[in-house]
Each structure stands twice: as C-alpha cells, then as structure tokens.
C-alpha atoms as a PDB file:
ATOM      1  CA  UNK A   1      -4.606  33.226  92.826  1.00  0.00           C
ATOM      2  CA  UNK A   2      -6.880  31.132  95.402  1.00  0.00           C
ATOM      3  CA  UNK A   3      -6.151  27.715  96.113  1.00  0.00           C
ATOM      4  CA  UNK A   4      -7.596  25.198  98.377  1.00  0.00           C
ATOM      5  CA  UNK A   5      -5.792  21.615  98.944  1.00  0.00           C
ATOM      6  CA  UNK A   6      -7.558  18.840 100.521  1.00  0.00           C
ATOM      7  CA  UNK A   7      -6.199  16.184 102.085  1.00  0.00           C
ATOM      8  CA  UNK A   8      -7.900  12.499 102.552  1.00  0.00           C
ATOM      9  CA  UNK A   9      -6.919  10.626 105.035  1.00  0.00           C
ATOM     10  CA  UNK A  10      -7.599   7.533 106.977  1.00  0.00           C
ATOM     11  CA  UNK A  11      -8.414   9.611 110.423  1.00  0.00           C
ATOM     12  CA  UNK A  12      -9.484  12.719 108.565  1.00  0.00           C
ATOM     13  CA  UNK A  13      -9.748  15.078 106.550  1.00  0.00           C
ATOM     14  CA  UNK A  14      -7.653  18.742 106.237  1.00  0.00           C
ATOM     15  CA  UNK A  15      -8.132  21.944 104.121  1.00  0.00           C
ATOM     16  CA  UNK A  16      -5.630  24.006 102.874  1.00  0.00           C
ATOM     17  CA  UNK A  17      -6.608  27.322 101.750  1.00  0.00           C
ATOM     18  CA  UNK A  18      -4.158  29.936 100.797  1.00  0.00           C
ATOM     19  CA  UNK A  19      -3.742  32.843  98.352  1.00  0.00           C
ATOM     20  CA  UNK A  20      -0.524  33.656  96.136  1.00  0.00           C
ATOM     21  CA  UNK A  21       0.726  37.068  96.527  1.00  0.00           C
ATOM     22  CA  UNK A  22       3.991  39.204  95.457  1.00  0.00           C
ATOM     23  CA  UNK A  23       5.586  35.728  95.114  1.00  0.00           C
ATOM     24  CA  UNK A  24       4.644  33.918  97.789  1.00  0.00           C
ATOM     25  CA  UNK A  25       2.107  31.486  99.201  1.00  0.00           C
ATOM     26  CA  UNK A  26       0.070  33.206 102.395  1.00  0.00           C
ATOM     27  CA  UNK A  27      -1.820  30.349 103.580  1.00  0.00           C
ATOM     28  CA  UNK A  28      -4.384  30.078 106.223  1.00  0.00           C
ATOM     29  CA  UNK A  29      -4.602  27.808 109.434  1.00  0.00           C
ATOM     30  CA  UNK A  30      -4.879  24.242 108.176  1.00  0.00           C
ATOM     31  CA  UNK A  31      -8.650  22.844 109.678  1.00  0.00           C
ATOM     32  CA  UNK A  32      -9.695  19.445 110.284  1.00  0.00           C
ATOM     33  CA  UNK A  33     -12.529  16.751 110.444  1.00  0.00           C
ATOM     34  CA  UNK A  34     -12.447  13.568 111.825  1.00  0.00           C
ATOM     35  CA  UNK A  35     -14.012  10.796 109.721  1.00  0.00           C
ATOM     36  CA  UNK A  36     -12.069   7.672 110.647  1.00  0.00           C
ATOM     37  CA  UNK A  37     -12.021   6.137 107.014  1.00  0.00           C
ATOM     38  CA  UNK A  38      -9.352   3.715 108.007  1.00  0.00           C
ATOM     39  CA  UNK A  39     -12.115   2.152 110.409  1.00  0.00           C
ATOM     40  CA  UNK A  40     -13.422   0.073 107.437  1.00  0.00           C
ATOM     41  CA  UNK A  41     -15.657  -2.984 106.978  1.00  0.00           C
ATOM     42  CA  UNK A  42     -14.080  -6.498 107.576  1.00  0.00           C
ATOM     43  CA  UNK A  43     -13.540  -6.774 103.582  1.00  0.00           C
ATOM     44  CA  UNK A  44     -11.853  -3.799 103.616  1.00  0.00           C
ATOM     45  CA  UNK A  45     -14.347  -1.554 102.306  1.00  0.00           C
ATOM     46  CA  UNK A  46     -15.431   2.168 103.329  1.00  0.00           C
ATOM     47  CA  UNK A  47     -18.038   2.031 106.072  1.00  0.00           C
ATOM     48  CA  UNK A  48     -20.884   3.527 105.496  1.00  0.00           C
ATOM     49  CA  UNK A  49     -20.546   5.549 108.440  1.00  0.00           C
ATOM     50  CA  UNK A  50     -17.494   6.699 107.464  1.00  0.00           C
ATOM     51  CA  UNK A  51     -18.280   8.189 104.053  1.00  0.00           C
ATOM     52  CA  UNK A  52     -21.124   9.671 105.388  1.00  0.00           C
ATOM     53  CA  UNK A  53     -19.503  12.009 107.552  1.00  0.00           C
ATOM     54  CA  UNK A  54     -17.122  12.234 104.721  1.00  0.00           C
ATOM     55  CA  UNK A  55     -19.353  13.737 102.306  1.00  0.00           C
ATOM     56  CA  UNK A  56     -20.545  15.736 105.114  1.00  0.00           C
ATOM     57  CA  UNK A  57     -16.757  17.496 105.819  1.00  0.00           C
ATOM     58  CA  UNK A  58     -16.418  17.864 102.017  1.00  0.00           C
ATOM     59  CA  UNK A  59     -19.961  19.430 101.932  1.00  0.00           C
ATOM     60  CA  UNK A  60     -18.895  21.846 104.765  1.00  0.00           C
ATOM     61  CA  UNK A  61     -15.282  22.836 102.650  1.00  0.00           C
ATOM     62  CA  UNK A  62     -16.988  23.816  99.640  1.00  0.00           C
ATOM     63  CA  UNK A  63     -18.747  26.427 100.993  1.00  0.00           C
ATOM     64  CA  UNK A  64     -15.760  27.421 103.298  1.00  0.00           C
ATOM     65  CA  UNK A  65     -13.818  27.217  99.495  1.00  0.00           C
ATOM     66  CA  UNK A  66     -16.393  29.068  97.508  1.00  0.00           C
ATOM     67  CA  UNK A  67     -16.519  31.961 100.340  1.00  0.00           C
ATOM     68  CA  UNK A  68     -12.696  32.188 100.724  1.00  0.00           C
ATOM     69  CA  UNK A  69     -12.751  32.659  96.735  1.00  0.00           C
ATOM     70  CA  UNK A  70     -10.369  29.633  95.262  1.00  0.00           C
ATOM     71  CA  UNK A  71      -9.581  29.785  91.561  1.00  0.00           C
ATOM     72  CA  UNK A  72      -8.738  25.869  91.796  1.00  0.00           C
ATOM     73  CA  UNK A  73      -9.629  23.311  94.457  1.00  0.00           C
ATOM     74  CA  UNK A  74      -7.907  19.806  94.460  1.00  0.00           C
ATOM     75  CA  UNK A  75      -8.229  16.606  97.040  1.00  0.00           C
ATOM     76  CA  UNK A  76      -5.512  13.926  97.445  1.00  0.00           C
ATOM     77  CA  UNK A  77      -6.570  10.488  98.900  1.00  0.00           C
ATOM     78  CA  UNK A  78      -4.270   7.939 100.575  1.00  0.00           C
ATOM     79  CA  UNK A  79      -4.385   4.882 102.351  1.00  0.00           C
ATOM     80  CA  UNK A  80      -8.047   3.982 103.206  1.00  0.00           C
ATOM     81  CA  UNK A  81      -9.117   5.028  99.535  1.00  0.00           C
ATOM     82  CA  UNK A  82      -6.118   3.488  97.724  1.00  0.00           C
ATOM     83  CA  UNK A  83      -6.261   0.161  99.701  1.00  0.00           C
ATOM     84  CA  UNK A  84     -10.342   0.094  99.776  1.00  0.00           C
ATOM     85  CA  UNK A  85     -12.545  -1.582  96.388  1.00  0.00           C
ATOM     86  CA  UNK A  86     -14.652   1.126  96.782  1.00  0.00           C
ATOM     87  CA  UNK A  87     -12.601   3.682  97.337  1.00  0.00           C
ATOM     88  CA  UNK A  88     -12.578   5.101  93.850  1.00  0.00           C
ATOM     89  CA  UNK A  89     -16.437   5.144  94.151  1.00  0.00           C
ATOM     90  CA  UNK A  90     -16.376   6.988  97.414  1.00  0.00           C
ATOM     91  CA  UNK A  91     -14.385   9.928  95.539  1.00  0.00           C
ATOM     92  CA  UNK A  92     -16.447  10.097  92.744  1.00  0.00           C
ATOM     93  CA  UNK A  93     -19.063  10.230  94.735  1.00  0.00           C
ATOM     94  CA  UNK A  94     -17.164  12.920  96.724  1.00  0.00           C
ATOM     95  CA  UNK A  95     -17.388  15.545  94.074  1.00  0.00           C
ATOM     96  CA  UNK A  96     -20.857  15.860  94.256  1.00  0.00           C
ATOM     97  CA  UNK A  97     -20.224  17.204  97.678  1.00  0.00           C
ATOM     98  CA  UNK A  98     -17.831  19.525  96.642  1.00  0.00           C
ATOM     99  CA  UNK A  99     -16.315  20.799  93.633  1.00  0.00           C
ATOM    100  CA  UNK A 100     -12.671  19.495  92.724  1.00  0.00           C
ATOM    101  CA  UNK A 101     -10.591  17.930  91.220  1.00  0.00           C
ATOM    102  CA  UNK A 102      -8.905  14.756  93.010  1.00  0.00           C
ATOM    103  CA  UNK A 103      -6.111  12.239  92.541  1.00  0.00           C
ATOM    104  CA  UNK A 104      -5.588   9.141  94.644  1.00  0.00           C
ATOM    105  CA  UNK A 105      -1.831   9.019  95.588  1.00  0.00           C
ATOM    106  CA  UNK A 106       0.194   6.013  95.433  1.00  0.00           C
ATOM    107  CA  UNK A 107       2.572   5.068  98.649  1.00  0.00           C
ATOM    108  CA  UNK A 108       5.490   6.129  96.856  1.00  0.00           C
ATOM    109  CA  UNK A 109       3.558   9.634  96.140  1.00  0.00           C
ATOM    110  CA  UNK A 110       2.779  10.872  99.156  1.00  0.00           C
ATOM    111  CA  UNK A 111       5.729   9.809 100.976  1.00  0.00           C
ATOM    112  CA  UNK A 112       7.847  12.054  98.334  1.00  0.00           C
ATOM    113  CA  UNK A 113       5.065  14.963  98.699  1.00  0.00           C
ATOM    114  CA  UNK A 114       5.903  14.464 101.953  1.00  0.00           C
ATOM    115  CA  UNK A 115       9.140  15.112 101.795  1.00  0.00           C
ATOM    116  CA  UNK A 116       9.317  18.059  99.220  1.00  0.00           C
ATOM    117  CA  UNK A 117       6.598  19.988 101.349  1.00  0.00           C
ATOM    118  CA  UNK A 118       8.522  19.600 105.010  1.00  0.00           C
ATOM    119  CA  UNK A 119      12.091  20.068 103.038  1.00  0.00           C
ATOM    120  CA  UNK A 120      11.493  22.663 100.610  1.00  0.00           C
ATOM    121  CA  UNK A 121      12.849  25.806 102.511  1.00  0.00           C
ATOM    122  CA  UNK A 122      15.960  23.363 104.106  1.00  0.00           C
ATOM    123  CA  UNK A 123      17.440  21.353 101.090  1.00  0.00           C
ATOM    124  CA  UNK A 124      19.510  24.594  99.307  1.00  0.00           C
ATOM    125  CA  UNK A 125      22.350  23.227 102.548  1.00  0.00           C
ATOM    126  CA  UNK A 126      22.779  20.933 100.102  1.00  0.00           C
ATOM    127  CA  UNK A 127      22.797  18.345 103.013  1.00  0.00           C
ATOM    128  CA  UNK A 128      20.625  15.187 103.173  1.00  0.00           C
ATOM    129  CA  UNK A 129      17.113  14.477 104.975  1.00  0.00           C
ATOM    130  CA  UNK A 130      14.459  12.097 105.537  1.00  0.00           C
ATOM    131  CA  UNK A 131      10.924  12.404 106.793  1.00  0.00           C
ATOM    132  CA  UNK A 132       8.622  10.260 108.425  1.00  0.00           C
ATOM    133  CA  UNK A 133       4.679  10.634 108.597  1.00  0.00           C
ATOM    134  CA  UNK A 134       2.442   8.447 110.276  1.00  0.00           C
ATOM    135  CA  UNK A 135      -0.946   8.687 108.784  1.00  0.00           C
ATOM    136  CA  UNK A 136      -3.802   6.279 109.844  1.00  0.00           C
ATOM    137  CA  UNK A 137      -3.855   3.560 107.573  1.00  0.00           C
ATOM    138  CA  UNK A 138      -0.272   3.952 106.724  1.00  0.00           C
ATOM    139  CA  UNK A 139       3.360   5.674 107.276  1.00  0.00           C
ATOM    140  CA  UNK A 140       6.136   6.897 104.758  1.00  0.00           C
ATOM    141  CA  UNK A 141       9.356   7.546 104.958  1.00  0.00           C
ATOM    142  CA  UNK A 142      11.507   9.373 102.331  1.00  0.00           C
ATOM    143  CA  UNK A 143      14.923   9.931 102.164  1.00  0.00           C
ATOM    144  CA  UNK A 144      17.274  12.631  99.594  1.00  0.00           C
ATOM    145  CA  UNK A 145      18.919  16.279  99.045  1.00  0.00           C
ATOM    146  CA  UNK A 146      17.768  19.129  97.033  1.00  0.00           C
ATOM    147  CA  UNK A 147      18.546  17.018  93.344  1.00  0.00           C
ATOM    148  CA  UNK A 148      16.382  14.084  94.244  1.00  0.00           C
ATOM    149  CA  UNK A 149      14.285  11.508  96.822  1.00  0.00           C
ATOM    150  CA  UNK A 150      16.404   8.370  96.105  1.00  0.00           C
ATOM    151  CA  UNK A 151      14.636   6.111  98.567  1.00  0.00           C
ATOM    152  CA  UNK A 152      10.952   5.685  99.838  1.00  0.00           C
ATOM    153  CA  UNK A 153       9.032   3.287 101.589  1.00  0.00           C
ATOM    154  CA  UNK A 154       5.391   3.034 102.274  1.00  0.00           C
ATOM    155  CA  UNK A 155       4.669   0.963 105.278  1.00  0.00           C
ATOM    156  CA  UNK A 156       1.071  -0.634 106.010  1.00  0.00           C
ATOM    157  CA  UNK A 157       1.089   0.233 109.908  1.00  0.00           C
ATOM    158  CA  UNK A 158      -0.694   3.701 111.147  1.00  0.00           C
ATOM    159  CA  UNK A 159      -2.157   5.132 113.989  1.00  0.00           C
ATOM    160  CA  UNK A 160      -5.771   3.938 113.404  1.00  0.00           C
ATOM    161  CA  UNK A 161      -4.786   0.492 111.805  1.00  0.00           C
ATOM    162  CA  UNK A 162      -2.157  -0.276 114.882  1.00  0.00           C
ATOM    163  CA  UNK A 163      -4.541   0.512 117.482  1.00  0.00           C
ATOM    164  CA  UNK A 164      -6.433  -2.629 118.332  1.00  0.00           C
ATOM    165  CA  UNK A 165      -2.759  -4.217 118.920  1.00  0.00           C
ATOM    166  CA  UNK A 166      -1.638  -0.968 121.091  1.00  0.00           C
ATOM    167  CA  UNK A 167      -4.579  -1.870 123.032  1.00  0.00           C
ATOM    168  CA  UNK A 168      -3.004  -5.722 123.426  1.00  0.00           C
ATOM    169  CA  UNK A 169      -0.134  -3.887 125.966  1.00  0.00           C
ATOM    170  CA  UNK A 170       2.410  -1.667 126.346  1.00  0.00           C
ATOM    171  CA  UNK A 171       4.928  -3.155 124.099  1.00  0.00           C
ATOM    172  CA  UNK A 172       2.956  -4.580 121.218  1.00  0.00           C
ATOM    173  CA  UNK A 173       3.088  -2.215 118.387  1.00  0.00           C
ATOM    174  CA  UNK A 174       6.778  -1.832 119.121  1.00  0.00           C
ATOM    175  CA  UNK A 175       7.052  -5.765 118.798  1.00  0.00           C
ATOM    176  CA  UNK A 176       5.362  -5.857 115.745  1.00  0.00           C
ATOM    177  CA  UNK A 177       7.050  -3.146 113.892  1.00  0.00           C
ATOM    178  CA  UNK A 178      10.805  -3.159 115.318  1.00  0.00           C
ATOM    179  CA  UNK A 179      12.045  -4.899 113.155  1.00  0.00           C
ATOM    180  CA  UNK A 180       9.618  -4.384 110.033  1.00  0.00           C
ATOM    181  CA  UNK A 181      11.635  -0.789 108.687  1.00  0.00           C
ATOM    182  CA  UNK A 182      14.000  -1.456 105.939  1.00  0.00           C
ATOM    183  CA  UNK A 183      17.808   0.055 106.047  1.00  0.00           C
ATOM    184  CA  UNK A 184      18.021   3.422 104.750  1.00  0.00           C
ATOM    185  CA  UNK A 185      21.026   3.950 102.588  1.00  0.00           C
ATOM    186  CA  UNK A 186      22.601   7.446 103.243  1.00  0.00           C
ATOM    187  CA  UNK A 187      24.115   8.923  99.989  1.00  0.00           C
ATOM    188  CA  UNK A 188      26.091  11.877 101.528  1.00  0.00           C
ATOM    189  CA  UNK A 189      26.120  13.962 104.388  1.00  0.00           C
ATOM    190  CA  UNK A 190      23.200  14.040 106.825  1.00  0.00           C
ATOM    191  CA  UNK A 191      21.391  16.827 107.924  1.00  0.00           C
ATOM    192  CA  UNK A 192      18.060  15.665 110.530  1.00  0.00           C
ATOM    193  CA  UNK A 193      15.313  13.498 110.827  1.00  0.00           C
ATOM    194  CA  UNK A 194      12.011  15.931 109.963  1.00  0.00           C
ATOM    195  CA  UNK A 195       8.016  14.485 111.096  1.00  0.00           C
ATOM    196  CA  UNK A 196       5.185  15.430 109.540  1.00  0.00           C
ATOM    197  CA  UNK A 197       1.590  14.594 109.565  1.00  0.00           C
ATOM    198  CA  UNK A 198      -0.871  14.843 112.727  1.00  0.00           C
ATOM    199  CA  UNK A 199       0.210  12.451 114.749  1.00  0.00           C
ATOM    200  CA  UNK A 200       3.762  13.560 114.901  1.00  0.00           C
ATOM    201  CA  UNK A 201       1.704  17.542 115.033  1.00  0.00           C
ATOM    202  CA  UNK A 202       0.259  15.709 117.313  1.00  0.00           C
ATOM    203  CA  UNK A 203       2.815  15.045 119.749  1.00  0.00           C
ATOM    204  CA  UNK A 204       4.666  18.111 119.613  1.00  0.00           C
ATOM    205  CA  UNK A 205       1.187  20.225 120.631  1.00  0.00           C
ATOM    206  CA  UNK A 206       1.214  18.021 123.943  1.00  0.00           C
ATOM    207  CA  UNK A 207       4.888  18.393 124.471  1.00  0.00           C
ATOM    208  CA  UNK A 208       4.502  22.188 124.113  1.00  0.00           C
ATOM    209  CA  UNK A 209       1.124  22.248 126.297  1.00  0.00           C
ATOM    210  CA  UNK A 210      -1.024  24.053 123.876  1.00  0.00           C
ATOM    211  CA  UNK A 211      -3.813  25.182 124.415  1.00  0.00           C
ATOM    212  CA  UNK A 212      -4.330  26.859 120.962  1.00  0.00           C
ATOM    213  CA  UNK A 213      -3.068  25.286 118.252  1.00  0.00           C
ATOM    214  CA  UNK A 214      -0.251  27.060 117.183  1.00  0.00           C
ATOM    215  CA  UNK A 215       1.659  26.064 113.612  1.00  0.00           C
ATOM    216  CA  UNK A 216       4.464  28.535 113.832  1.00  0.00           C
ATOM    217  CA  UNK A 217       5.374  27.375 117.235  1.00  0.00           C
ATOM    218  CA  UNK A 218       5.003  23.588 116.012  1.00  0.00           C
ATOM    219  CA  UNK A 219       7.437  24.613 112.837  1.00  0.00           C
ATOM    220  CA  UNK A 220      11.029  22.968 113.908  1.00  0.00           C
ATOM    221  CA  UNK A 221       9.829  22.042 117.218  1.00  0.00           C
ATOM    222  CA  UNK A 222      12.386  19.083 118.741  1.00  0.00           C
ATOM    223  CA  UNK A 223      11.264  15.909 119.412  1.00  0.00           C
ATOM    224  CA  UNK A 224      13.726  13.601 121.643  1.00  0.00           C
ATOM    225  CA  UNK A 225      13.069   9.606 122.194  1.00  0.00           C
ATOM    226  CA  UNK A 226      12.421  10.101 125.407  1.00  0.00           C
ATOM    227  CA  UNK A 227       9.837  13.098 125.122  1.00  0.00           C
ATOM    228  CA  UNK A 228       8.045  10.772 122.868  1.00  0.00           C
ATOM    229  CA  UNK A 229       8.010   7.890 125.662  1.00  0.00           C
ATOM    230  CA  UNK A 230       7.788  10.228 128.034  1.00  0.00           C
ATOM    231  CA  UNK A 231       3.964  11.321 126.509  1.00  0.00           C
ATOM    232  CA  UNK A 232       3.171   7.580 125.984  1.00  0.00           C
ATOM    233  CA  UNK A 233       3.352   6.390 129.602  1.00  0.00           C
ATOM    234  CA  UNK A 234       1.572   9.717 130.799  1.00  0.00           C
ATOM    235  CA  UNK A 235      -1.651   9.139 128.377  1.00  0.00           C
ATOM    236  CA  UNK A 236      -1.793   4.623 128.004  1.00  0.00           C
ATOM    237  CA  UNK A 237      -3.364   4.414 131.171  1.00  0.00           C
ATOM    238  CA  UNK A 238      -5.467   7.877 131.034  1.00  0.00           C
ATOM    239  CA  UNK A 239      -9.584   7.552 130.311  1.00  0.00           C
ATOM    240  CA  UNK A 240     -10.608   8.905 127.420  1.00  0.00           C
ATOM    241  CA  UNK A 241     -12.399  11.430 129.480  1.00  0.00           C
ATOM    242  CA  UNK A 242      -8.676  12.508 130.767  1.00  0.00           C
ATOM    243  CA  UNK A 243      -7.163  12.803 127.345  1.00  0.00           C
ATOM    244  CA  UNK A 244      -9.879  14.843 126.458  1.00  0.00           C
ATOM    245  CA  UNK A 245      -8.273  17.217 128.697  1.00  0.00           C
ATOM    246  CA  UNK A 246      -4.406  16.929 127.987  1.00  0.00           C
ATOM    247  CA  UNK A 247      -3.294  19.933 126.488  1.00  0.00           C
ATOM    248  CA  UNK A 248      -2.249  20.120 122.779  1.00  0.00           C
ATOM    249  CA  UNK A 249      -4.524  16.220 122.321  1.00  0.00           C
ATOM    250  CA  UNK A 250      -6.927  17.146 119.461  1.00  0.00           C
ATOM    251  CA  UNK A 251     -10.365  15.437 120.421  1.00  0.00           C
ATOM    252  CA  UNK A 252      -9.949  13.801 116.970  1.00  0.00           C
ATOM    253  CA  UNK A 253      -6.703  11.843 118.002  1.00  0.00           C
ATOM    254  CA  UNK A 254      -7.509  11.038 121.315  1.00  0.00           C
ATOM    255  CA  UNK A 255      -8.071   7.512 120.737  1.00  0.00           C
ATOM    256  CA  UNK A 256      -5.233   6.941 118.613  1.00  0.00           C
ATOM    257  CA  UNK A 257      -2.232   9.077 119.712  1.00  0.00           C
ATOM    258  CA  UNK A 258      -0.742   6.285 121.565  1.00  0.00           C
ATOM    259  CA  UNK A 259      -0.490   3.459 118.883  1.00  0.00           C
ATOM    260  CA  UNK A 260       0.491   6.541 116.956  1.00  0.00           C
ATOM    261  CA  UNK A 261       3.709   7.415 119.158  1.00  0.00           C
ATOM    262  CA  UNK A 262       4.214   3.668 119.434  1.00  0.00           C
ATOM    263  CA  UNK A 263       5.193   3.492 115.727  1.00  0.00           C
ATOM    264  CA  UNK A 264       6.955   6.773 116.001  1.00  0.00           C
ATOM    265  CA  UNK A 265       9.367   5.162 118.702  1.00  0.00           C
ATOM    266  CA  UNK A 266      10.015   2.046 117.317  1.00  0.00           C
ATOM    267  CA  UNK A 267      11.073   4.024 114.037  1.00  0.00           C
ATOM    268  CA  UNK A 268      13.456   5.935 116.513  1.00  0.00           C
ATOM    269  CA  UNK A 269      14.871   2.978 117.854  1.00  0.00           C
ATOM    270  CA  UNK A 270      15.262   0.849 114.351  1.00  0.00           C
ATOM    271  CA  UNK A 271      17.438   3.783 112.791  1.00  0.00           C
ATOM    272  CA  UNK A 272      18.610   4.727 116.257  1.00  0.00           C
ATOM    273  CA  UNK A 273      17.232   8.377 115.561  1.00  0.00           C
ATOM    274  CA  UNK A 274      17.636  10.485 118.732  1.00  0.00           C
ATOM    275  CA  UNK A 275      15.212  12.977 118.133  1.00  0.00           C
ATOM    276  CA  UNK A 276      13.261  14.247 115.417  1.00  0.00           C
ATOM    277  CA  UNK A 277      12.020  17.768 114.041  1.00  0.00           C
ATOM    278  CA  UNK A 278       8.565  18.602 113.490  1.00  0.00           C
ATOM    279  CA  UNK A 279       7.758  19.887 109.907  1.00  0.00           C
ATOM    280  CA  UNK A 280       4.263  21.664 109.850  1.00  0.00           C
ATOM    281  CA  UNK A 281       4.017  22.168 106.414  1.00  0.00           C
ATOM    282  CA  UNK A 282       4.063  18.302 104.230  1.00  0.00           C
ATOM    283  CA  UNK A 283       2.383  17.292 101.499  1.00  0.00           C
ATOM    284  CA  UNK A 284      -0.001  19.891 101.008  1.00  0.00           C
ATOM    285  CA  UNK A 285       2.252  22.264 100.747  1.00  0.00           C
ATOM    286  CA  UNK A 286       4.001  20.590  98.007  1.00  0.00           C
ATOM    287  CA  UNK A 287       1.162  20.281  96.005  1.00  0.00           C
ATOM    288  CA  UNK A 288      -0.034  23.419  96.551  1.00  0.00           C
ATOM    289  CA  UNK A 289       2.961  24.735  95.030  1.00  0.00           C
ATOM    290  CA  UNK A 290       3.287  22.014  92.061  1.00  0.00           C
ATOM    291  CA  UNK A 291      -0.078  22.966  91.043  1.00  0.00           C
ATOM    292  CA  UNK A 292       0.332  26.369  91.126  1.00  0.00           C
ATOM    293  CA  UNK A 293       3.142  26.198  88.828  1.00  0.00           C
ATOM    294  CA  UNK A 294       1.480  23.972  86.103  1.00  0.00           C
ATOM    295  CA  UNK A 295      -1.811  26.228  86.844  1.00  0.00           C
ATOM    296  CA  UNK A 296      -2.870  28.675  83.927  1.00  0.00           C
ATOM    297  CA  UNK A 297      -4.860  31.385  84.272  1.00  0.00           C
ATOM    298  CA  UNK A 298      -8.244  31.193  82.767  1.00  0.00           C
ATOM    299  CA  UNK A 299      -9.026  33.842  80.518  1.00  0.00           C
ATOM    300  CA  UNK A 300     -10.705  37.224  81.075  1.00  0.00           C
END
C-alpha cells in the first residue's frame, strides 16, 4: 500500500509519501512549499496570494502522488484554515487541485497527533513525555505515557503570527509569552522533552550545519537552552541576504526562525526545560499509520 499525507500549515505545506512493506512503513524524504497562509487579510481571512500558491503546491503533489502510485491520499489543515471564515472554502476548493481526502484538525488534534507520531517508537519505557511544536499560526504541547495524552494545550502564538512583535526587539516575544504557558501536571515518572515541527527541524539543521537536509541525523538530535539562544543572537541582526546563507536555514524559514526560537525559549524557561530532543517524525506519521489501519483494501 501507497500513501501520501499532506500537511497544511500556516508557513507551508509538506508531503508525506511512503509505501507499507513486510510490516513496516518505508517513507520517503518529507518535501516542502512555502505558502505563508498564516499571512492573512486584516479580517482574518486567506489572502488571495496565499491560496494561490496554495493550489499551486497542491497542484504540483498530485502529480508527484499519482507518479509515486498512492492507493489513498489525505491533507490535514491547522491553524490558518481552522481560525480563517474561509478556510473551509479554501479546502474545498483545494481538491480540485489535487485529489484527497482532507480533515481540518482541531488544536487539541494535532497537538495529540503530535505527540503519538514523535513518541510512538519511545512510550513502551513506560515513562512519561511531552512534545512541543511550533507551527506558524499556532503551537501545541502534549503531555502522557504509552496508555494515554492526559493534557494538551493549543496556544495562539507561532512563528509567522509572533513575528511582527520579534521584530519590536530582542526580548519581546519572550515578554509576551513567558508567562502565557499553563502548568503541566506530571502523572508519573518523566522521561524528556521531544520538538517537532519545522521550526524546532529547523533549529537543529543550523545547529548541526547542514548543508543537506538530513532527517536521520535530525532524529534525537539535542537541543540545550543555550544552543537555542546561542542561534538567536547569531541570526537577529543578520540580513536576510546572510540567512540565506546560514547552513541548515531553509529559504522558506528565513524570515521567521527567530520569532520561532523566541517562543521555543521562553517555553524552556516557563517549565525550566534544559534541553529538548528533536523528533523528525510528528503528526504525519501518526496519521499515516491511523489511516492505514482503518484503510481497506479496495477490491480486485
């Protein structure tokens, strides 16, 4: 079986494609395009722009889809299409571009896809996790052990959103949000602090100096608290034209990488969270695998 997962977000867009064989998921390299959803109109709506160069990315993974061979293709949306009036519009729109089926995921949703996808090789320990992804438009954290995800919060701050205040100073974001994250209530004994998502990618790909993009080198790479400053201070003050040539900076994050780490580090500081691990597989994964398993096979 042939699968392809895509992923909407409020920066951009990602494809999953993988094939199940002899028991197991063999996936290829996750791609990307950057549509910037979560720039949106000053009632909230989809820009025009925007969707444009949405339909355009979904135009480009249906063919990619429909060479690779998927039995079943399938698009999640989060925060720009959930929070956005025309957001359900824009999707149904969106299938015209490509062929799919889609669901738009509620906060609570994709912070506990999330979860399951970074966690799902780790939780047999039988100790307890919790992720954090910064998206765009929004970030969610989850927190539980392999029998359940007993706390989640979905937080409106992202990468995209928080950027006009990043650009205010240095310490803005981390003003703003310091004090916004809500205790987390530990039920047993902990195991780490996992990030997922592209900025947190993100930051590990500059940390490592990639050149390539490498997801089996970003898989359990450690964060610290002051690696994560550390990259802040070296790209704030850096042109765009000199973060287009950090190594490991995707083109597509350049201008947003910093408000990004800015959330990332006042999450560190509210739960006093040393360092982190980097998770490359999230939410895709995890519904990759849940529809597989309620998938049936059409008939001959």
């Amino acid at each position: 079986m042939k699968m392809a997962i895509i992923d909407v977000g409020s920066n951009s867009i990602r494809l999953l494609m993988g094939s199940y064989e002899n028991g197991i998921w063999r996936n290829e390299p996750k791609q990307l395009w950057t549509t910037q959803l979560g720039k949106r109109n000053d009632d909230g709506t989809l820009t025009t722009e925007a969707m444009d160069a949405s339909y355009q990315a979904f135009s480009e993974i249906d063919a990619l889809a429909k060479r690779y061979g998927v039995d079943r293709c399938f698009a999640f949306a989060t925060s720009a299409v959930r929070e956005s009036s025309n957001g359900l519009a824009f999707m149904e729109q969106a299938v015209n571009c490509c062929e799919m089926t889609y669901r738009i995921l509620t906060g609570d949703e994709e912070a506990a896809y999330g979860f399951k996808g970074a966690l799902r090789d780790r939780l047999a320990d039988g100790l307890h996790y919790a992720t954090i992804d910064i998206g765009g438009g929004s970030t969610e954290l989850a927190l539980g052990s392999k029998d359940r995800i007993y706390w989640s919060r979905s937080y409106p701050i992202g990468a995209v959103r928080l950027r006009p205040l990043s650009d205010e100073g240095p310490q803005r974001v981390w003003e703003e949000t310091r004090f916004l994250w809500d205790p987390m209530m530990i039920e047993g004994t902990f195991g780490d602090f996992i990030g997922i998502g592209g900025t947190i990618t993100t930051l590990a790909a500059i940390d490592l100096k990639m050149t390539e993009y490498d997801g089996q080198k970003i898989q359990g790479h450690k964060l610290s608290r002051e690696c994560v400053e550390g990259i802040i201070l070296q790209l704030r003050y850096m042109s765009r034209d000199e973060r287009l040539q950090v190594p490991g900076l995707h083109p597509g994050r350049v201008d947003i990488i910093v408000s990004g780490a800015e959330i990332l580090t006042s999450f560190m500081d509210a739960y006093e969270v040393p360092h982190i691990f980097v998770s490359e597989q999230d939410g895709m994964e995890a519904l990759q695998q849940e529809l597989f398993e309620g998938y049936d096979e059409p008939e001959q």
